[in-house]
N, C-alpha and C. Protein backbone atom coordinates (compact mmCIF):
# COMPACT_ATOMS: atom_id res chain seq x y z
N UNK A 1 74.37 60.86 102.43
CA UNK A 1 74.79 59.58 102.96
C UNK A 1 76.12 59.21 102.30
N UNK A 2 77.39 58.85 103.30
CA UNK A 2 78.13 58.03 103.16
C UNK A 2 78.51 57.18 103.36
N UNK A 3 79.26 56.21 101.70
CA UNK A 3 78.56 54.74 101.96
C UNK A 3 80.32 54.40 101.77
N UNK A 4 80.50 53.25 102.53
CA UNK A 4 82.07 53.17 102.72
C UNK A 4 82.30 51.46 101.97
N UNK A 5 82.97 51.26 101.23
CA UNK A 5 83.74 50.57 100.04
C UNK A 5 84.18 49.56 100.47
N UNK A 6 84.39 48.51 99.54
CA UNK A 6 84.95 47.47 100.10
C UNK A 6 86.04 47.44 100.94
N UNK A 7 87.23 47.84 100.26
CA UNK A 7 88.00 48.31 101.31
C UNK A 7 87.99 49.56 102.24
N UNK A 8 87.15 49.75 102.54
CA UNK A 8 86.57 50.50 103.69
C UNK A 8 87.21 51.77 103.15
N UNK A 9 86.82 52.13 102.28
CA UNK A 9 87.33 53.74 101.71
C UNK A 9 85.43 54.30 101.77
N UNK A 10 85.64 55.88 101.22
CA UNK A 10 84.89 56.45 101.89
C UNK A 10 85.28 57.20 100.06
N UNK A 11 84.26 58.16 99.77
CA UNK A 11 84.43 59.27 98.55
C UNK A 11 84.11 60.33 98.96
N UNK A 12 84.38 61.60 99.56
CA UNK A 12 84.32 62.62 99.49
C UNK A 12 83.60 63.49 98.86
N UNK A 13 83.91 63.63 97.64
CA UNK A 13 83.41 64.15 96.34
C UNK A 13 83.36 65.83 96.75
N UNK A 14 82.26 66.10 96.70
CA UNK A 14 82.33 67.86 96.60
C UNK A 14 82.20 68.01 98.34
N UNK A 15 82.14 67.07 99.35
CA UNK A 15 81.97 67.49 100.39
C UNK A 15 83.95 67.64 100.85
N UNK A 16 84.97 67.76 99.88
CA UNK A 16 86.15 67.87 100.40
C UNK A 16 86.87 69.01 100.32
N UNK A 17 86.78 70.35 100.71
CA UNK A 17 87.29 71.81 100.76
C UNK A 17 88.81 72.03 100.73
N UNK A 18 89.16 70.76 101.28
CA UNK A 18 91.15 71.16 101.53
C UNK A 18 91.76 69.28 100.44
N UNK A 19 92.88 69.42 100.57
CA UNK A 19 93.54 68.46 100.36
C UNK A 19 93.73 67.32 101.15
N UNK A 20 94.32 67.80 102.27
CA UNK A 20 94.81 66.65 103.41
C UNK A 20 93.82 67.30 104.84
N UNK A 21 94.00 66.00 105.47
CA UNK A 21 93.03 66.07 106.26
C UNK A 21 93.47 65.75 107.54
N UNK A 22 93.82 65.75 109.12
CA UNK A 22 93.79 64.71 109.95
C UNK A 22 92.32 64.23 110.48
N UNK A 23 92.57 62.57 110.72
CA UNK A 23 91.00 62.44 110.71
C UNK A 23 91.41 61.28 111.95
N UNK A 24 90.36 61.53 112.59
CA UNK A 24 90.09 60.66 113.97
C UNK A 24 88.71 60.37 114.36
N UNK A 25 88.41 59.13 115.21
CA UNK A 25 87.45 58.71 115.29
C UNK A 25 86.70 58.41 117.22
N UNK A 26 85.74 59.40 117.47
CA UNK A 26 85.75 59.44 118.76
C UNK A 26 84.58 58.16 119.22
N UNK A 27 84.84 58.05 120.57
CA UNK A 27 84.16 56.74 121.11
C UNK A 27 82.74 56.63 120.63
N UNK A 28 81.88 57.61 120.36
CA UNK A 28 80.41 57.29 119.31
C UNK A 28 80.77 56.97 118.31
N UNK A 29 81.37 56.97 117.66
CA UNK A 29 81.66 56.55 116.25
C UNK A 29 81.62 57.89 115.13
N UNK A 30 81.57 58.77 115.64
CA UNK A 30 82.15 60.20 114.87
C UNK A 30 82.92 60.08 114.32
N UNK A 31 83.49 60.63 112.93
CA UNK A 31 85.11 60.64 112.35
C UNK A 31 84.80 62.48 111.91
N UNK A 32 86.00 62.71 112.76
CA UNK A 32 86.31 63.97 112.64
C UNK A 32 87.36 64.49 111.94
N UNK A 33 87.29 65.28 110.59
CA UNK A 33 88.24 65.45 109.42
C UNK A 33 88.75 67.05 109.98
N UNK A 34 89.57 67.44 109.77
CA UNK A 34 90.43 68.92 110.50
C UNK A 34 91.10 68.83 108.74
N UNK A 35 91.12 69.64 108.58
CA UNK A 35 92.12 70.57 107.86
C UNK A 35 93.31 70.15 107.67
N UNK A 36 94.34 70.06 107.13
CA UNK A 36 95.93 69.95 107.66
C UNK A 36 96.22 70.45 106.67
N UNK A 37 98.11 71.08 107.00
CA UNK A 37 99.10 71.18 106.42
C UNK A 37 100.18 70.62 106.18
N UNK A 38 101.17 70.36 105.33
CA UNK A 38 102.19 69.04 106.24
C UNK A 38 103.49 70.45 105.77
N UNK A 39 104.53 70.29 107.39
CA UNK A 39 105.24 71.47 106.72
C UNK A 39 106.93 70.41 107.59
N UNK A 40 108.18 70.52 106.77
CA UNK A 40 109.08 69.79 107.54
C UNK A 40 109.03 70.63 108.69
N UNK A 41 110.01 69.80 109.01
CA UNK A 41 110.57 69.63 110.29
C UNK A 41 111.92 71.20 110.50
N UNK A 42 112.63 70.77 109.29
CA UNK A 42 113.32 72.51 109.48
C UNK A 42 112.14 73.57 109.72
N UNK A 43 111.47 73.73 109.02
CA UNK A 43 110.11 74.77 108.74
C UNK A 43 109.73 75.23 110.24
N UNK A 44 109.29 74.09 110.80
CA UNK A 44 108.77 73.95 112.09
C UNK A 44 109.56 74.06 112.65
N UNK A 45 110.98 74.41 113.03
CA UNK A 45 112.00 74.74 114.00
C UNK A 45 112.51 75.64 114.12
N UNK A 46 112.62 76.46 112.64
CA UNK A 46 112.56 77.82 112.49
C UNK A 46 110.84 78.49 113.08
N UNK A 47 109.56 78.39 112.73
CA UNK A 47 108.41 78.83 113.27
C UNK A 47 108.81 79.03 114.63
N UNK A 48 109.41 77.98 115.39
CA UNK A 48 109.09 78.08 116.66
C UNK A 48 110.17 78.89 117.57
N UNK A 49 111.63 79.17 116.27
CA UNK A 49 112.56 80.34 116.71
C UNK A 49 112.14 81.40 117.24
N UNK A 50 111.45 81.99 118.71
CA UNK A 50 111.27 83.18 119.05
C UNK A 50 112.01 84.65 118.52
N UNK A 51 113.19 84.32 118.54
CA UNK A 51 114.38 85.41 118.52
C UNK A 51 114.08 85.27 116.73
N UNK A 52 113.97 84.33 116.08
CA UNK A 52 113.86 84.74 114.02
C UNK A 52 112.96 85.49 113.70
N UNK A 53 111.47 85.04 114.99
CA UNK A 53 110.20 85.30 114.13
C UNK A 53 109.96 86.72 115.15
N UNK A 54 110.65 87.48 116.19
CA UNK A 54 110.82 88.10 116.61
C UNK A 54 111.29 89.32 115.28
N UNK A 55 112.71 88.96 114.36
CA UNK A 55 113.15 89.87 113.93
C UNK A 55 112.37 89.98 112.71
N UNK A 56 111.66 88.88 112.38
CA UNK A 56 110.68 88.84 110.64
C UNK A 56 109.88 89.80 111.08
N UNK A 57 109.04 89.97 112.02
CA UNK A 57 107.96 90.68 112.45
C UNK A 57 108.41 92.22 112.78
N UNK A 58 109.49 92.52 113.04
CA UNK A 58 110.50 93.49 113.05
C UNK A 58 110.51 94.10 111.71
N UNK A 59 110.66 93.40 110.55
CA UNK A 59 111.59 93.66 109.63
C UNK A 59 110.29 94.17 108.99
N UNK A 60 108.96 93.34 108.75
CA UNK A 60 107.75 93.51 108.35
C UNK A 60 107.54 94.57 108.69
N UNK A 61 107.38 95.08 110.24
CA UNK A 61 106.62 95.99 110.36
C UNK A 61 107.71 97.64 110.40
N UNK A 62 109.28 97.43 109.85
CA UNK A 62 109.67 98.55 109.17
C UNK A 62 110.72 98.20 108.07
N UNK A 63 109.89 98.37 106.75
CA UNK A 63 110.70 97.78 105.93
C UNK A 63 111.63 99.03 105.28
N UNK A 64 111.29 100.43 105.96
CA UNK A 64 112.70 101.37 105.37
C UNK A 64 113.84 100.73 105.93
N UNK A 65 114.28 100.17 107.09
CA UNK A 65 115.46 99.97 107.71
C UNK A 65 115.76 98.73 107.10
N UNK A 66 115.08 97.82 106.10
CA UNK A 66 116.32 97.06 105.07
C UNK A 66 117.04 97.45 104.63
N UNK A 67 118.24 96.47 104.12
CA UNK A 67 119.21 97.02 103.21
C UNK A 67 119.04 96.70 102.02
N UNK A 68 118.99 97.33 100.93
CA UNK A 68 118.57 96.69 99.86
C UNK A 68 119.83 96.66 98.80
N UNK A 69 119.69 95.68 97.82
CA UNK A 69 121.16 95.62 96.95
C UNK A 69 120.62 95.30 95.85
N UNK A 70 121.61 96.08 94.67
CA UNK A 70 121.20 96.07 93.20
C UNK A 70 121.90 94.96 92.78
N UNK A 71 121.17 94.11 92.47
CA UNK A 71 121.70 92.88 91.76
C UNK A 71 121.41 93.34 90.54
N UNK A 72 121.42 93.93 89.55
CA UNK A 72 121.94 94.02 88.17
C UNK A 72 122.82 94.21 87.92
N UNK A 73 123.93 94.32 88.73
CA UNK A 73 125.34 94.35 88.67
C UNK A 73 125.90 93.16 89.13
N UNK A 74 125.36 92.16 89.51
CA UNK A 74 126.32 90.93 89.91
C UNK A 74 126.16 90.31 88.63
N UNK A 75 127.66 89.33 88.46
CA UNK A 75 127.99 88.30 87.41
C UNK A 75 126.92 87.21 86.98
N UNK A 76 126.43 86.80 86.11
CA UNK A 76 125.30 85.60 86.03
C UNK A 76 126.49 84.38 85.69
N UNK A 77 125.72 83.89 86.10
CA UNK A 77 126.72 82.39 86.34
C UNK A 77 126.19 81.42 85.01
């Protein structure tokens, strides 16, 4: 049983698996907690770059054809 607070807060306690949550409440009176992530807005504009996540998935699935570079030879600042 959960018992909800004066100011209408609620405690979780060990029934909380993630951090953040989105939570909504359907016409029976259900409150439904989901999972979330919070990621910006660049993040999410790059994800949704077909042609970036096209070449990541590229690059992943042959990583001899990187170029790779010895940085023990560059200047430290």
């Amino acid at each position: 049983m959960i018992t909800v607070q004066g100011r209408g807060r609620v405690n979780l306690g060990q029934l909380a698996s993630h951090l953040r949550y989105l939570g909504r409440a359907e016409p029976d009176g259900t409150i439904i907690l989901e999972p979330a992530e919070v990621i910006s807005l660049t993040e999410r504009k790059l994800m949704t770059d077909v042609a970036l996540m096209t070449a990541i998935a590229e690059s992943r699935a042959h990583p001899e054809r990187l170029n790779t570079r010895d940085r023990t030879k560059l200047p430290r600042a």
